[in-house]
Protein backbone atom coordinates (compact mmCIF):
# COMPACT_ATOMS: atom_id res chain seq x y z
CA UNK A 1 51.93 26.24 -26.38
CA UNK A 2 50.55 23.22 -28.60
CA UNK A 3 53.19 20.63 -27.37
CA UNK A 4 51.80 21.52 -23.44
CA UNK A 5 49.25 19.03 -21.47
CA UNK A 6 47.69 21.31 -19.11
CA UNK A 7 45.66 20.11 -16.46
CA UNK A 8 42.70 22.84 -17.00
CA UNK A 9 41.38 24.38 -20.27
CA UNK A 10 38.73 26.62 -20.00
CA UNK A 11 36.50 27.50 -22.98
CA UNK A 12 35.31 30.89 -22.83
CA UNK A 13 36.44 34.72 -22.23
CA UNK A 14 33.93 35.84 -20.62
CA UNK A 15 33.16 36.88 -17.00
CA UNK A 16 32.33 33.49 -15.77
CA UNK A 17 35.12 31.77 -17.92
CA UNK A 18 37.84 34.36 -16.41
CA UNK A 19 36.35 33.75 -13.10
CA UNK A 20 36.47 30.20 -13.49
CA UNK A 21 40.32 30.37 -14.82
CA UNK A 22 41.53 32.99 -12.00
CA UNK A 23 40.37 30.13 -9.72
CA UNK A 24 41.81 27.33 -10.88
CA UNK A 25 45.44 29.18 -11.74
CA UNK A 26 44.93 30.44 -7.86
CA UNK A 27 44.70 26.50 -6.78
CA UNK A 28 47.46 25.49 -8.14
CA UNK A 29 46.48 23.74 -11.31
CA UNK A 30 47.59 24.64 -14.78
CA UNK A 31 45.32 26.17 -16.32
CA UNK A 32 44.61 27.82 -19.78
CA UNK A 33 41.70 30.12 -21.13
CA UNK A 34 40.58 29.76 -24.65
CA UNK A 35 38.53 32.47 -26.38
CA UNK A 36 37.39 32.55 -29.78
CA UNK A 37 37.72 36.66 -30.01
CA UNK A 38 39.05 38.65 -27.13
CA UNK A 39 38.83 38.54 -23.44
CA UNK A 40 34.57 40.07 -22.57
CA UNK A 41 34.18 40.24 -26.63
CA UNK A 42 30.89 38.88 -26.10
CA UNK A 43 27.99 39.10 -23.17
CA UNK A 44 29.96 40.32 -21.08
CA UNK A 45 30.68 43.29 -22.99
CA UNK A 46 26.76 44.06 -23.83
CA UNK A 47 25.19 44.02 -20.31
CA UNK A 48 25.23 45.75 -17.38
CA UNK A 49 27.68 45.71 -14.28
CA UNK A 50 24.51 44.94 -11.22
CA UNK A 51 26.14 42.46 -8.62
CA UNK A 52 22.71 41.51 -7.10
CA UNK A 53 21.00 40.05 -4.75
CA UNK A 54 17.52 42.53 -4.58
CA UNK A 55 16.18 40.69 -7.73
CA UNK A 56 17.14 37.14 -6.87
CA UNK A 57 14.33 34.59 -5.43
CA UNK A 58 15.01 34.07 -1.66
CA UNK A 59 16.82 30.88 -1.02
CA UNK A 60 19.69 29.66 -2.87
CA UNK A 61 19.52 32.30 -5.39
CA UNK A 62 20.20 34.83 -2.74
CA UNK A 63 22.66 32.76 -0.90
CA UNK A 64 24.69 32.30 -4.24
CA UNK A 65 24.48 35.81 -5.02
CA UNK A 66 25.59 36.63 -0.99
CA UNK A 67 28.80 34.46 -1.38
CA UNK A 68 29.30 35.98 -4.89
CA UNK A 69 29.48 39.51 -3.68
CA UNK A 70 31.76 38.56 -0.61
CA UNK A 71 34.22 37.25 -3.30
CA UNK A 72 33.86 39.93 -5.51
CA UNK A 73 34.80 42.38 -2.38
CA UNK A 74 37.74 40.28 -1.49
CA UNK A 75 38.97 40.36 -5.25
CA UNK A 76 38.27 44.53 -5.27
CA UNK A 77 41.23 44.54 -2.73
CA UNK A 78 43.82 42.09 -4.24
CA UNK A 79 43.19 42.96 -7.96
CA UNK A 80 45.81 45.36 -9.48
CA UNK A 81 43.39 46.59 -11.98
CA UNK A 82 40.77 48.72 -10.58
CA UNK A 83 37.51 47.26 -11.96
CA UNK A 84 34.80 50.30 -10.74
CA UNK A 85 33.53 48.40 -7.79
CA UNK A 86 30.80 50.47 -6.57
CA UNK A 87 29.16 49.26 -3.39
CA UNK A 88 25.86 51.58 -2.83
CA UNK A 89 23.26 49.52 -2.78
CA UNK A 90 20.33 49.21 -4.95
CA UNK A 91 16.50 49.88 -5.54
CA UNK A 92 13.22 48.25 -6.61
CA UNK A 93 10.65 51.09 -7.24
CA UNK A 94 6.77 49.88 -7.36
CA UNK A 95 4.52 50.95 -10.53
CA UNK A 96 1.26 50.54 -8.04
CA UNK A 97 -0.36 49.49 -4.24
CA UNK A 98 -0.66 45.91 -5.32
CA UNK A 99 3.50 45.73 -6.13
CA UNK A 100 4.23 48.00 -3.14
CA UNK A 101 2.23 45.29 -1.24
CA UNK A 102 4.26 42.82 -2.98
CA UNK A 103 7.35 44.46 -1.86
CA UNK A 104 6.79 44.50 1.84
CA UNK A 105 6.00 40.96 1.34
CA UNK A 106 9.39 40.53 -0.56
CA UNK A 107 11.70 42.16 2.20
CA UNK A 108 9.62 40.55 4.74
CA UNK A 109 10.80 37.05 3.40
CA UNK A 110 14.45 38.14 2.33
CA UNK A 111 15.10 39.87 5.73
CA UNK A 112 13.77 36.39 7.62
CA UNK A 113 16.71 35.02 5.51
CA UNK A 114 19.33 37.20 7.13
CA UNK A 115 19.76 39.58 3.90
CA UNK A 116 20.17 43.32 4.41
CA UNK A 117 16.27 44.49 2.47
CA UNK A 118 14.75 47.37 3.64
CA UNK A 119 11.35 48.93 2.92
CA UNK A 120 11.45 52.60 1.03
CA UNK A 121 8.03 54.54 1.52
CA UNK A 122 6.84 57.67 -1.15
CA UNK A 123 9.09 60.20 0.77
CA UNK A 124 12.30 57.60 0.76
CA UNK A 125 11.90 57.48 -3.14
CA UNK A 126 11.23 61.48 -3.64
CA UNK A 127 15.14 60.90 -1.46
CA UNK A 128 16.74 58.94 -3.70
CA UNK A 129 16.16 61.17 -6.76
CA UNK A 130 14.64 64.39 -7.41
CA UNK A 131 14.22 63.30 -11.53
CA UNK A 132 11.52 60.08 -10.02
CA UNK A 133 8.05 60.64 -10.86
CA UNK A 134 5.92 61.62 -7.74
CA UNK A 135 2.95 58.91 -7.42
CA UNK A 136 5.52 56.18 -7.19
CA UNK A 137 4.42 54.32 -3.84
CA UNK A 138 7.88 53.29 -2.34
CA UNK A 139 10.35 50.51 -3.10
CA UNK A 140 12.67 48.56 -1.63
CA UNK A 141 17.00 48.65 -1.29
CA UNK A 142 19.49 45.46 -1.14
CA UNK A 143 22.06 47.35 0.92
CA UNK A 144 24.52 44.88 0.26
CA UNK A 145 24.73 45.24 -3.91
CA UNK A 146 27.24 46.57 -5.81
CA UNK A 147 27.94 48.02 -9.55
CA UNK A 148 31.28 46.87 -11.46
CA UNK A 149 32.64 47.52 -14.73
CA UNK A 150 32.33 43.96 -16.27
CA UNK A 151 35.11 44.05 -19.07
CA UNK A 152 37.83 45.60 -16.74
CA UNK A 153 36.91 42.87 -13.96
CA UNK A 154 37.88 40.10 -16.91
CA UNK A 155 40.85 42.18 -18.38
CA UNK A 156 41.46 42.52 -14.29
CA UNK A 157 41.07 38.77 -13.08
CA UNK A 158 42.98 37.87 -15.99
CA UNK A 159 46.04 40.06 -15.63
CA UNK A 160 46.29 38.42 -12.16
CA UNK A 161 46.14 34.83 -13.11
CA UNK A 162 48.84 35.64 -15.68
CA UNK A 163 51.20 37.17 -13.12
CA UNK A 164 50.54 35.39 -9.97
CA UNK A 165 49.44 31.67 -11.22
CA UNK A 166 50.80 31.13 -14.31
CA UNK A 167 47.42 31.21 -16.25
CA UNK A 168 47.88 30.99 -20.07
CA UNK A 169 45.55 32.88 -22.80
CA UNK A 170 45.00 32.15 -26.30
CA UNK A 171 42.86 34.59 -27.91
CA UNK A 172 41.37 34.82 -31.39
CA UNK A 173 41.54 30.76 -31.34
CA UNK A 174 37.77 29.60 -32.07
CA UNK A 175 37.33 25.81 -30.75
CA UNK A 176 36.29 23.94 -33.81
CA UNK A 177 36.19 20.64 -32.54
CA UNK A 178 36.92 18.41 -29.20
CA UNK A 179 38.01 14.36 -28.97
CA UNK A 180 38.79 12.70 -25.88
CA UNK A 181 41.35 10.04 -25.96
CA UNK A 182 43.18 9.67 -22.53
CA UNK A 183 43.10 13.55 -22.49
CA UNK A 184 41.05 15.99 -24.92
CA UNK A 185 42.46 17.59 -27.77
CA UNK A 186 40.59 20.60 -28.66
CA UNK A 187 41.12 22.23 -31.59
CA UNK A 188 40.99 25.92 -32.69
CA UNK A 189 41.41 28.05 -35.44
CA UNK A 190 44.82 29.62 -33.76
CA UNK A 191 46.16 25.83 -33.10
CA UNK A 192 45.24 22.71 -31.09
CA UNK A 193 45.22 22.83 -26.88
CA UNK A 194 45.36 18.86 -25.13
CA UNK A 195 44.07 19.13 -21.60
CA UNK A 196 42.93 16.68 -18.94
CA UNK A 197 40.16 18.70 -18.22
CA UNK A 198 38.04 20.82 -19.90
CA UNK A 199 35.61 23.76 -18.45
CA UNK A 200 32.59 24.67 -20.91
CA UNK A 201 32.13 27.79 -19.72
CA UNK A 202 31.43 29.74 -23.80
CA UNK A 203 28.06 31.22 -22.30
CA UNK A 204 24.60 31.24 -25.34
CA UNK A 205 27.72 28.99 -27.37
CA UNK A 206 27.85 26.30 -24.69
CA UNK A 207 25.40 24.04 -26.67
CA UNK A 208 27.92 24.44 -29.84
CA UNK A 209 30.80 23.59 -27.74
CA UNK A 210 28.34 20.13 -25.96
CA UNK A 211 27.26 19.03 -28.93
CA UNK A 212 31.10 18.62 -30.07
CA UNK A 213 30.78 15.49 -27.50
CA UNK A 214 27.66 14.77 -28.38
CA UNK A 215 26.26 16.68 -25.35
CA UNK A 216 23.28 18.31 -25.21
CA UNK A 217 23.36 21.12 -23.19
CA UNK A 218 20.03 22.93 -22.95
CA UNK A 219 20.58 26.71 -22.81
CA UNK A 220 18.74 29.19 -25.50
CA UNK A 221 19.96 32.83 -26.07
CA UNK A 222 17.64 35.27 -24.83
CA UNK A 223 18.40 38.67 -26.08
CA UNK A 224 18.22 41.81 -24.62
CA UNK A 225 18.60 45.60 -25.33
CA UNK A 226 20.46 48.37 -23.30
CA UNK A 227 20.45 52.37 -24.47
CA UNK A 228 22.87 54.47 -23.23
CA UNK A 229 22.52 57.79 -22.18
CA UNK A 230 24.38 61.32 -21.75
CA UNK A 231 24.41 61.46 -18.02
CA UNK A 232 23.82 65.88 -18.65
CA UNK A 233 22.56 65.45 -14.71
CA UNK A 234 23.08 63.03 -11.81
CA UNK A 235 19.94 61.28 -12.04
CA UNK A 236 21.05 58.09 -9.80
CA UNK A 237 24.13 57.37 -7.74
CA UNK A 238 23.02 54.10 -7.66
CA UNK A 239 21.24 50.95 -9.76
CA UNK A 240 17.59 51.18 -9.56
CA UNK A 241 15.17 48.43 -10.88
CA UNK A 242 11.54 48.21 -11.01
CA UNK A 243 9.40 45.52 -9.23
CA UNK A 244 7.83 44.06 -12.86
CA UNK A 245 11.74 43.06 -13.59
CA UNK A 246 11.36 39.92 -11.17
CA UNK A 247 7.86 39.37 -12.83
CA UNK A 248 9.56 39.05 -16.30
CA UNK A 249 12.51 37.25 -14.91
CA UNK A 250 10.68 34.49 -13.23
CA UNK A 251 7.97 34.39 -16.32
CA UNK A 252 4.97 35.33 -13.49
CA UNK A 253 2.10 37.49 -14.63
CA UNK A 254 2.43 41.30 -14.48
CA UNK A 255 0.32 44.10 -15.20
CA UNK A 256 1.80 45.79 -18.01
CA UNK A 257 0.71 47.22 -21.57
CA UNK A 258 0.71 45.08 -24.33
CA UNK A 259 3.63 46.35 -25.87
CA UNK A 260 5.90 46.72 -22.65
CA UNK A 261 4.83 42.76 -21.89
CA UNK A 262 5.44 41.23 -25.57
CA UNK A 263 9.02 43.13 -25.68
CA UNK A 264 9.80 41.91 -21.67
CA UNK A 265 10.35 45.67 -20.71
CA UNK A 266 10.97 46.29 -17.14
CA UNK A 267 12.97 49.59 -15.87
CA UNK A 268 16.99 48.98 -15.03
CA UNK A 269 18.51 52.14 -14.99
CA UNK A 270 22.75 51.76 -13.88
CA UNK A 271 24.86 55.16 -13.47
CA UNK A 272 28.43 54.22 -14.77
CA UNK A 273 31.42 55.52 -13.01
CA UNK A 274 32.46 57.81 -16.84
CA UNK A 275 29.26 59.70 -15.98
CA UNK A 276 26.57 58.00 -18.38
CA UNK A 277 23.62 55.83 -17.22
CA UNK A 278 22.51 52.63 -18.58
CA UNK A 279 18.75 51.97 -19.35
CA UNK A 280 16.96 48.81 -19.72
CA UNK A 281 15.67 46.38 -20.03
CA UNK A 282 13.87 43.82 -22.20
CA UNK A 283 14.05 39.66 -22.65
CA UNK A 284 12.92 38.17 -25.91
CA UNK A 285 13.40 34.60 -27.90
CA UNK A 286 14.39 35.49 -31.36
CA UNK A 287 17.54 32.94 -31.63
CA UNK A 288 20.84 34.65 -31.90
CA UNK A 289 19.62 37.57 -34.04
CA UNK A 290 21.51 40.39 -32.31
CA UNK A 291 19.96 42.98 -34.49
CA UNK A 292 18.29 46.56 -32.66
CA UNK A 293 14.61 46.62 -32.88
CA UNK A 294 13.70 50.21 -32.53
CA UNK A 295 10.48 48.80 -31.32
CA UNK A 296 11.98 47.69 -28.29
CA UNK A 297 14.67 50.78 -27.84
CA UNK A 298 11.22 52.98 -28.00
CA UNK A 299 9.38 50.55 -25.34
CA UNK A 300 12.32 50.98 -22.82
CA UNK A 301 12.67 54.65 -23.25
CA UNK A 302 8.34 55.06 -22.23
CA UNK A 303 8.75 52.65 -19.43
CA UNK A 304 11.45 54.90 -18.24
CA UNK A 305 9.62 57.87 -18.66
CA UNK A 306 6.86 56.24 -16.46
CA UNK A 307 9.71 56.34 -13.25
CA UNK A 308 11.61 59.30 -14.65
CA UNK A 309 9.23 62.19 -16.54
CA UNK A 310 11.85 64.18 -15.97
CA UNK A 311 14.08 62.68 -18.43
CA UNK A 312 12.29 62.90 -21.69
CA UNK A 313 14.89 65.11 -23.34
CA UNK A 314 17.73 63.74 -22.42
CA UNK A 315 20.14 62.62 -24.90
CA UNK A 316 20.37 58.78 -25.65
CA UNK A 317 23.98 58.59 -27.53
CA UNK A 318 23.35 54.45 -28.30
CA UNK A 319 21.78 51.45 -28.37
CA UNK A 320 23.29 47.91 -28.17
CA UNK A 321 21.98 43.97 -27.70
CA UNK A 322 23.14 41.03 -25.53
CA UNK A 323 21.98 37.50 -25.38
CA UNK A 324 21.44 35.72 -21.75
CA UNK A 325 21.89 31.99 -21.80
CA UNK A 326 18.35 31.38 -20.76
CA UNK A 327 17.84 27.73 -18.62
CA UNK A 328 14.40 26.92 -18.13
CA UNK A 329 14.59 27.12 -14.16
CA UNK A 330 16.52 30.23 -14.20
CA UNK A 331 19.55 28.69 -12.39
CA UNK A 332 23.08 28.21 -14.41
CA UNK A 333 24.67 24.96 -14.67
CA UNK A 334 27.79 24.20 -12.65
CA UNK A 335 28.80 20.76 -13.28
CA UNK A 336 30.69 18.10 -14.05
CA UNK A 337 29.35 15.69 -16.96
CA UNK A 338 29.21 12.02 -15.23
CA UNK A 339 29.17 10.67 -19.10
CA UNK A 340 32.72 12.07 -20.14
CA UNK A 341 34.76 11.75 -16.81
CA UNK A 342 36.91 15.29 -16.75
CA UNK A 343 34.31 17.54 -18.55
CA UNK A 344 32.32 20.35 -16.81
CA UNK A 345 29.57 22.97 -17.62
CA UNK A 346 30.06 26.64 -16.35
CA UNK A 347 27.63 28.06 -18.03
CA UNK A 348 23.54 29.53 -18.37
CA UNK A 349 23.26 32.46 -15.78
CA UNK A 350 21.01 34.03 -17.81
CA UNK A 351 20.78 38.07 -16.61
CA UNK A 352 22.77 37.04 -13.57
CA UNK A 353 26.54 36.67 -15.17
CA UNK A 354 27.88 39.23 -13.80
CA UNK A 355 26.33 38.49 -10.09
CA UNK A 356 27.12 35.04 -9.69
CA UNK A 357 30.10 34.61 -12.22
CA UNK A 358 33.26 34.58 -8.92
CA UNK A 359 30.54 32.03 -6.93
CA UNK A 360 31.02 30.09 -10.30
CA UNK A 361 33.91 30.21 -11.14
CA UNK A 362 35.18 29.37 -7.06
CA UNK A 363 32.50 26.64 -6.56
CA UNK A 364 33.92 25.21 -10.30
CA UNK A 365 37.59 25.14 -8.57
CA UNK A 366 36.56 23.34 -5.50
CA UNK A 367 34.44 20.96 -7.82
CA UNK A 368 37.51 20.08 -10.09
CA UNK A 369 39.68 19.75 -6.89
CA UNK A 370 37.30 17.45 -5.69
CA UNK A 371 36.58 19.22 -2.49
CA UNK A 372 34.41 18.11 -0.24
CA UNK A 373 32.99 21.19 1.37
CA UNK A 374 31.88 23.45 -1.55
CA UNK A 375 31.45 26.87 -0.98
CA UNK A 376 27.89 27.09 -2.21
CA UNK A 377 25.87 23.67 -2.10
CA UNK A 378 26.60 21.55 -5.37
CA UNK A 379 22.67 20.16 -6.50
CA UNK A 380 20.66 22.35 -7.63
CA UNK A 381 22.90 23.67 -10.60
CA UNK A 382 24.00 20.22 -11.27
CA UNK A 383 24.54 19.06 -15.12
CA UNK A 384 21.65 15.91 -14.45
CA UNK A 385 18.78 17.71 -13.08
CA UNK A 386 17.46 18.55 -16.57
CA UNK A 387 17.32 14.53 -17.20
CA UNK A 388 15.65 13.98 -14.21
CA UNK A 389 13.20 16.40 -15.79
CA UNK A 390 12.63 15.06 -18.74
CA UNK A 391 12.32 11.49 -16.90
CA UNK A 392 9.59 12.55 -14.19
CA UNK A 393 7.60 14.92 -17.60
């Protein structure tokens, strides 16, 4: 393997680095993936499996999450390895009048846009699940989302590269440093890798891996906590969300206790296809300490106890953390690096990896192939933008 030149290396084994290799491999272009533990060892192992549109701004977050979902449909039928693609639908429940208000506003504005939003009243809600509090005032559904299983869609997008396109893996093979003569030589702790291009697609590491080029690449890991519980009763068939999630995505002001707002706490609840549900969810800056605050674990549990009285005693069988790489406007960076001809960002999706991680990764093979017609306009998650920031500040 160390004597090759390939034409790709990707850094990264994680959904959006696996995305970004199947497409690549599919194009034609030798390609390998390099990942410092295992294929999904990281993020995309401690998150949820919410391919979403219903908490994306309207726009070209929607649009990107639209095209990501078609792809991720089109991969559920020529995948060998069944990945739990689950395509229900999903929910935004309202704490209050002024969110339900909100919420009419909100599928007013996505539907304009051509996306499948409907309005859910108090009755629709009661519908939906007999364990939901009854003074919730409605919601709103995203027919169009879906649920997957985020470490079998790497294990399965990389078991098809392999076969069909020749990809290459090298696990267990931490990059420790990158040059760039003609070509880059990166090396690892499991040997050196000489590529033409390189993909930085290592997630909260991608800073680590920039500054290795002197790059600064300005993503910040922003944890978050998910409990998992003993599914002893069906109490969703599909994802549900509460309306105060888009407040603490976006960083816009929310009622909320203090507690619930200094711990970001908003209600995620996913039912997994093994029978168990997933609960979340909270966003905090504390570095890359991936330690459990029970704090937080407690916060979650009330805040689903507000949607789901019901549920207080179920059993919770864990808790584990996850760290989003956080970019100040909330969109990732897709990108080549005009300063070092051959080296691109894939990387800084924050909560929405799993969503928009086959738009990546497809958008990244068409922007290495130099296409012209991209499948998702180029600009807005462009590398530069934050240095045009910093120039107009």
């Amino acid at each position: 393997m160390s004597n090759k030149n390939y034409e790709v290396a990707v850094i990264g084994g994680g959904i959006v680095g696996c995305a970004v290799a199947y497409y690549v491999a599919e194009s034609g272009l030798d390609c390998i993936l390099i990942e410092k533990n295992d294929v999904a060892s990281g993020t995309s192992s401690r998150c949820d499996g919410n391919v979403t549109i219903v908490d994306k701004d309207p726009g070209f977050d929607s649009h990107m999450s639209l095209v990501s979902q078609e792809l991720i449909e089109d991969l559920h039928q020529k995948l060998d390895i069944p990945f739990e693609y689950r395509k229900h639908g999903s929910i935004l429940v309202c704490d209050n009048d002024d969110e339900m208000q909100a919420a009419v506003d909100w599928v007013k504005t996505q539907s304009e846009a051509g996306l499948k939003f409907n309005v859910l009243d108090q009755k629709d809600i009661r519908n939906e699940s007999p364990f939901f509090a009854e003074d919730i005032p409605g919601g709103l559904e995203c027919e169009t989302d879906s649920l997957i299983n985020p470490y079998l869609f790497c294990y399965s997008l990389i078991e098809k590269a392999k076969k069909s396109f020749g990809l290459e893996v090298k696990t267990f093979a931490e990059v420790t440093n990158i040059t760039k003569d003609t070509d880059f030589t990166i090396e690892t702790s499991n040997g050196n890798v000489t590529a033409k291009k390189v993909v930085n697609a290592a997630g909260v590491w991608a800073p680590f891996i920039g500054k290795m080029l002197d790059i600064d690449i300005p993503i910040v890991p922003r944890k978050g906590h998910i409990l998992v519980g003993s599914r002893q009763q069906p109490v969703m068939m599909r994802n549900v969300m509460e309306f105060g999630y888009l407040m603490n995505k976006f960083g816009r002001e929310r009622v909320a206790d203090k507690r619930t707002a200094e711990h970001g706490v908003a209600l995620v609840l996913e039912p997994t296809e093994s029978q168990n549900f997933l609960l979340g969810s909270s966003r905090q800056f504390v570095g890359y300490d991936a330690s459990i605050d029970i704090q937080v674990v407690q916060t979650i549990a009330r805040r689903a106890l507000r949607f789901y009285p019901k549920m207080d005693d179920f059993k919770m069988i864990r808790a584990y953390t996850g760290f989003r790489p956080f970019t100040e406007d909330h969109l990732p960076i897709v990108s080549e690096v005009e300063e070092i001809p051959g080296y691109y960002i894939a990387a800084g999706h924050e909560g929405d990896g799993i969503s928009l991680a086959t738009g990546t990764g497809k958008l990244m093979e068409e922007i290495i192939n130099e296409k012209s017609k991209t499948i998702i306009p180029r600009e807005p998650l462009r590398f530069d933008r934050f240095e045009k920031t910093k120039v107009l500040s």
